[in-house]
N, C-alpha and C. Protein backbone atom coordinates (compact mmCIF):
# COMPACT_ATOMS: atom_id res chain seq x y z
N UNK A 1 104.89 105.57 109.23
CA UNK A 1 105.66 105.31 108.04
C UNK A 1 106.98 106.05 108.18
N UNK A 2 108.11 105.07 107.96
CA UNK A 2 109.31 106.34 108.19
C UNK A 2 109.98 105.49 106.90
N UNK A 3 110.31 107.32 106.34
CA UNK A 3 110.82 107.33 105.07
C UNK A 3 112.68 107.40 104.69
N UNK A 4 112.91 106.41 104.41
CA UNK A 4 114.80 106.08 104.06
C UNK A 4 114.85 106.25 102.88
N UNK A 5 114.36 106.76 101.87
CA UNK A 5 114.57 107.36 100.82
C UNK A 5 113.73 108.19 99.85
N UNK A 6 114.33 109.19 98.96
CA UNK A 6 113.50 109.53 98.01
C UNK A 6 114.26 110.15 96.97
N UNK A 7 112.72 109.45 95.81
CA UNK A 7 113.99 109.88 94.23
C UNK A 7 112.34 110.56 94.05
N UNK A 8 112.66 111.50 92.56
CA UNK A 8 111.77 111.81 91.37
C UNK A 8 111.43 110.98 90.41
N UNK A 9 110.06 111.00 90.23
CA UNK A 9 109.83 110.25 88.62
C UNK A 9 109.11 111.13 88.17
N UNK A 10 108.62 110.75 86.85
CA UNK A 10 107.95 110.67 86.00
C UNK A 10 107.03 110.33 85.60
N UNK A 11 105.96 110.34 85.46
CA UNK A 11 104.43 109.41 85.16
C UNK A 11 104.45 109.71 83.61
N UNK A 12 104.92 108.39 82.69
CA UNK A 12 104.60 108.18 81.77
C UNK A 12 103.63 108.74 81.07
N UNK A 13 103.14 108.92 79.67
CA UNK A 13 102.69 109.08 78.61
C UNK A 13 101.02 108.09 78.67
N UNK A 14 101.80 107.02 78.69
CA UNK A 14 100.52 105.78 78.86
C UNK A 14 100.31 104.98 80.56
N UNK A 15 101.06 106.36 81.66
CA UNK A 15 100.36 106.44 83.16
C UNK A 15 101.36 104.97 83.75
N UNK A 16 102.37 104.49 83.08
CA UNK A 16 103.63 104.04 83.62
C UNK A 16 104.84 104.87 84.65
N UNK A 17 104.76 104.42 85.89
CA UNK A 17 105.82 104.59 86.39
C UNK A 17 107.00 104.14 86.82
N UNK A 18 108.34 104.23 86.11
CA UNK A 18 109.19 103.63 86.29
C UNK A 18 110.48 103.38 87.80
N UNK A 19 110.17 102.66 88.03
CA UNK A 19 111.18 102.32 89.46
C UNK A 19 112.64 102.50 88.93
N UNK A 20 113.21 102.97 89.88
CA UNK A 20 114.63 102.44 89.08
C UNK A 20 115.04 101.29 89.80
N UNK A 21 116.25 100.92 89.61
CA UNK A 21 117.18 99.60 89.98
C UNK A 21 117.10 99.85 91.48
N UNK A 22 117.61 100.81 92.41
CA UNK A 22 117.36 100.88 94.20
C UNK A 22 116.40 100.60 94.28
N UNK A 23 115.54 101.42 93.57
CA UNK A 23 114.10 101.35 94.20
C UNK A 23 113.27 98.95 94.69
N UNK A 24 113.88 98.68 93.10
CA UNK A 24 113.37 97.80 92.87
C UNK A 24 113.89 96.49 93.61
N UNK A 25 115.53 97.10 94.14
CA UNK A 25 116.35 95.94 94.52
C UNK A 25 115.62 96.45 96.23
N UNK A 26 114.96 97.48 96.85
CA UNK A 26 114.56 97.70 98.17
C UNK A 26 113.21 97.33 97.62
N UNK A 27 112.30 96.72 97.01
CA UNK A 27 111.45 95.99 97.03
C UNK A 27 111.35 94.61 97.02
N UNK A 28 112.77 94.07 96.73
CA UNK A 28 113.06 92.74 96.37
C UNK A 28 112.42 92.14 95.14
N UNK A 29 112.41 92.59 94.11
CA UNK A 29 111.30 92.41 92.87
C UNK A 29 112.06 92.98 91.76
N UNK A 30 112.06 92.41 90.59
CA UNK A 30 112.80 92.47 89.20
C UNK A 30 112.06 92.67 88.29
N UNK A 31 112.49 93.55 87.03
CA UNK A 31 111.73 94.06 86.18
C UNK A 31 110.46 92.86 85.96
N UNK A 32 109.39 93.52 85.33
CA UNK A 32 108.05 92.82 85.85
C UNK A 32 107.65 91.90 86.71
N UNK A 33 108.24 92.20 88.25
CA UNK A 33 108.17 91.73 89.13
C UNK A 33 106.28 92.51 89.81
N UNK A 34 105.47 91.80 90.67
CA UNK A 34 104.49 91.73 90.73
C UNK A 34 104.65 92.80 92.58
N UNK A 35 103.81 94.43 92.29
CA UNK A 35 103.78 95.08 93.44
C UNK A 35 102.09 95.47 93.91
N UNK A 36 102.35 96.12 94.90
CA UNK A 36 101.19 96.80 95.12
C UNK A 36 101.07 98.09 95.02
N UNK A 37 99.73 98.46 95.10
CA UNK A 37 99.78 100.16 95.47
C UNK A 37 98.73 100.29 96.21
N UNK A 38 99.28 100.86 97.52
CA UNK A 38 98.10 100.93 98.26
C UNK A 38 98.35 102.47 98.59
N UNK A 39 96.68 103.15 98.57
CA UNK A 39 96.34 104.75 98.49
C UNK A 39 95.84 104.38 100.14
N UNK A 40 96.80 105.80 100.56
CA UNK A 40 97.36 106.59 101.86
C UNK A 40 96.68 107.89 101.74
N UNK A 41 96.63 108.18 103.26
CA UNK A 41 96.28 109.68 103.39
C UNK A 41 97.81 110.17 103.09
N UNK A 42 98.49 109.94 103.10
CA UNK A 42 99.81 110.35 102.39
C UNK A 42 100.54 110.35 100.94
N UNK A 43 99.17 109.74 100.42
CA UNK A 43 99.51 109.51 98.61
C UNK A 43 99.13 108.06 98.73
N UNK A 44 100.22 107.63 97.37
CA UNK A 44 100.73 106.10 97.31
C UNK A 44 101.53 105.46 97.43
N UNK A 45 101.18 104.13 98.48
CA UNK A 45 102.78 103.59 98.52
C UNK A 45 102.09 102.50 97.83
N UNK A 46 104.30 102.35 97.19
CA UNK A 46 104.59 100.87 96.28
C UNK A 46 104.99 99.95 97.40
N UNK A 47 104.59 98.99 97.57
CA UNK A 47 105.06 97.93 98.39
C UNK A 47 105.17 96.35 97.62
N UNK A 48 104.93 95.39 98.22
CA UNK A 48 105.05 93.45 97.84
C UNK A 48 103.91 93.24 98.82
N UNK A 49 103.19 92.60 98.90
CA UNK A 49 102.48 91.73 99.07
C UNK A 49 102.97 90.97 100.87
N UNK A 50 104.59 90.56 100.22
CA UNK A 50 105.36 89.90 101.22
C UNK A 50 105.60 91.24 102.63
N UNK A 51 106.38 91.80 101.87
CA UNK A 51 106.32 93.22 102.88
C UNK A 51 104.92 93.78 103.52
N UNK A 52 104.17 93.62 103.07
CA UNK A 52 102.53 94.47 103.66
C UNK A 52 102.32 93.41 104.46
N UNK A 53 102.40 92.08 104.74
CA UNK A 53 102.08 90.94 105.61
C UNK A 53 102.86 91.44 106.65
N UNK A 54 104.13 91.34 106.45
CA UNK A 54 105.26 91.14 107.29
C UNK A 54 105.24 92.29 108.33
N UNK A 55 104.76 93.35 107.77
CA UNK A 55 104.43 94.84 107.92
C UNK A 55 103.04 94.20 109.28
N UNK A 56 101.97 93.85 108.75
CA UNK A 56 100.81 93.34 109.44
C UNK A 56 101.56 92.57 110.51
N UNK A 57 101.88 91.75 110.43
CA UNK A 57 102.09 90.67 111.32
C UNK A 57 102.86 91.25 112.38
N UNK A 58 104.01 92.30 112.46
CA UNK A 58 104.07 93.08 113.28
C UNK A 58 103.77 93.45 114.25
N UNK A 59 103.07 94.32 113.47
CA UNK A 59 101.92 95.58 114.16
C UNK A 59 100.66 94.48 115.43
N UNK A 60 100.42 93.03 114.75
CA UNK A 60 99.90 92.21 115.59
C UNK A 60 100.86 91.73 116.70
N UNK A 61 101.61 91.68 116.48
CA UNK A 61 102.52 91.36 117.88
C UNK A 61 103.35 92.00 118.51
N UNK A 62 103.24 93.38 118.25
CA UNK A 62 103.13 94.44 119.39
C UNK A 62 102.13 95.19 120.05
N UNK A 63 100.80 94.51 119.39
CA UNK A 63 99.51 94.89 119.95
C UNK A 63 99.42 93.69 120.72
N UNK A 64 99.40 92.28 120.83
CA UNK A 64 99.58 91.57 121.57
C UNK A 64 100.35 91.87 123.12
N UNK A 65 101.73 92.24 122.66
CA UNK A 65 102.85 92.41 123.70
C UNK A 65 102.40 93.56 124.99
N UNK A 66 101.84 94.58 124.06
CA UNK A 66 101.03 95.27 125.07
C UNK A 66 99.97 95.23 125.50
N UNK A 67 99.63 94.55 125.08
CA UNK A 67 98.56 93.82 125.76
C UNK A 67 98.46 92.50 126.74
N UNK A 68 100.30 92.23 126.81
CA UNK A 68 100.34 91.27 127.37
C UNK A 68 99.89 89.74 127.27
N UNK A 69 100.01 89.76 126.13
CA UNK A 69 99.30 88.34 125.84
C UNK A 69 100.71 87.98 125.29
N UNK A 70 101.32 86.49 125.75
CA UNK A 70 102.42 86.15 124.94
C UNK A 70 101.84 85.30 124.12
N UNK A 71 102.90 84.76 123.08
CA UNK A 71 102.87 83.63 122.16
C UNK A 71 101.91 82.47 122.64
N UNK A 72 103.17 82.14 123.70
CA UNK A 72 102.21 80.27 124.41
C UNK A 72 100.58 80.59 124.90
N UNK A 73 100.33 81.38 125.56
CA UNK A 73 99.07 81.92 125.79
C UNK A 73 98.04 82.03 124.62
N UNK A 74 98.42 82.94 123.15
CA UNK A 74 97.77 82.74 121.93
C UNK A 74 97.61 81.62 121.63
N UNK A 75 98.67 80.95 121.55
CA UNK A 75 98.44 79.14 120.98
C UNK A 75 97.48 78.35 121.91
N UNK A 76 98.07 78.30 123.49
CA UNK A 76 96.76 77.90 123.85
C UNK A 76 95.46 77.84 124.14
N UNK A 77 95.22 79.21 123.86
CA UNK A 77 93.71 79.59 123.50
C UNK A 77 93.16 79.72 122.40
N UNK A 78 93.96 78.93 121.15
CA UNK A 78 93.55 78.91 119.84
C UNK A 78 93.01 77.81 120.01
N UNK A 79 94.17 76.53 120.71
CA UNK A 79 94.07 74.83 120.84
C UNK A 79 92.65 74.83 121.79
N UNK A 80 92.36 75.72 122.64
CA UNK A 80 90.87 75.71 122.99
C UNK A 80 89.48 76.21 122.30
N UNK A 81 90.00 76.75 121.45
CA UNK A 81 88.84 77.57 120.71
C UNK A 81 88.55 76.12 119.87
N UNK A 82 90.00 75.76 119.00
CA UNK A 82 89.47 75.10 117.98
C UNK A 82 88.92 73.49 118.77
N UNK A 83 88.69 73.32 119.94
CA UNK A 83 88.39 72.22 120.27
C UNK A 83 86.73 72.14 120.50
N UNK A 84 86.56 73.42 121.27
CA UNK A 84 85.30 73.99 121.34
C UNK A 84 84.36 74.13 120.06
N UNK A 85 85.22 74.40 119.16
CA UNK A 85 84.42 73.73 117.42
C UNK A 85 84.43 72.78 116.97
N UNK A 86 85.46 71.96 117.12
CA UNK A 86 84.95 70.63 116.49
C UNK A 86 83.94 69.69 118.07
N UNK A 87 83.85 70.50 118.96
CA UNK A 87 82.60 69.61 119.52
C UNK A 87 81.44 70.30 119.81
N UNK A 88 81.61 72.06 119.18
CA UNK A 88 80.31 72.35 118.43
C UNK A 88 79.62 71.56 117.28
N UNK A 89 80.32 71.65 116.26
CA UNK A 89 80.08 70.71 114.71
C UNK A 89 80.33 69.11 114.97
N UNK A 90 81.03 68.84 115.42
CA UNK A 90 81.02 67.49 115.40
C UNK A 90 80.64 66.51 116.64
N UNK A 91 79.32 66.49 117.17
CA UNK A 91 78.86 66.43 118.90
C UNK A 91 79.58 64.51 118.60
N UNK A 92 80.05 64.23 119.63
CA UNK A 92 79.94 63.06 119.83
C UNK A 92 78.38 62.37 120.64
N UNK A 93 78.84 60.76 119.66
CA UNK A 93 76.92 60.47 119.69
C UNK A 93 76.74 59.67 121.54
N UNK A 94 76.18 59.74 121.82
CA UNK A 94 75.73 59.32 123.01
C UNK A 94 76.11 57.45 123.10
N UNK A 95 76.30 56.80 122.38
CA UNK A 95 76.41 55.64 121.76
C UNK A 95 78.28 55.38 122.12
N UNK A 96 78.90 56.16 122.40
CA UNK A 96 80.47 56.38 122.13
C UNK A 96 80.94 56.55 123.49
């Protein structure tokens, strides 16, 4: 996790915490705009939904890269997997 900013808050009365305007315009999200909170051995981070994917999807294709597996290689061993299932589930009949 590398950290490009930090402010202070406040934890509300009724356990509201308020973002301010940076915070919210570096989330891409507008007042009652829809976040997450996901609990860290480092506390909590506020994130999107969109960002935690984007974040994932990543981290998968630099575990790939070192691992040496490129793109065309993934795809074509998906286009074999999924062929290998539909003639698990769907056997063609002897008749055909």
């Amino acid at each position: 996790m590398v950290i490009t900013a930090q402010q202070e808050s406040t934890i509300l009365a009724d356990g509201n915490l308020d973002l301010s305007d940076d915070e919210r315009d570096a989330l891409g999200v507008g007042p009652g705009g829809d976040v997450l909170k996901l609990t860290t051995d480092q506390g909590i981070l506020v994130t999107t939904r969109e960002k935690l994917f984007l974040s994932a999807l990543a981290g998968i294709g630099t575990a790939l890269r070192e691992n040496g597996v490129t793109l065309e290689e993934l795809i074509e061993s998906g286009a074999e997997i999924r062929a290998d299932l539909v003639e698990e589930f769907y056997p063609r009949r002897a008749s055909e």
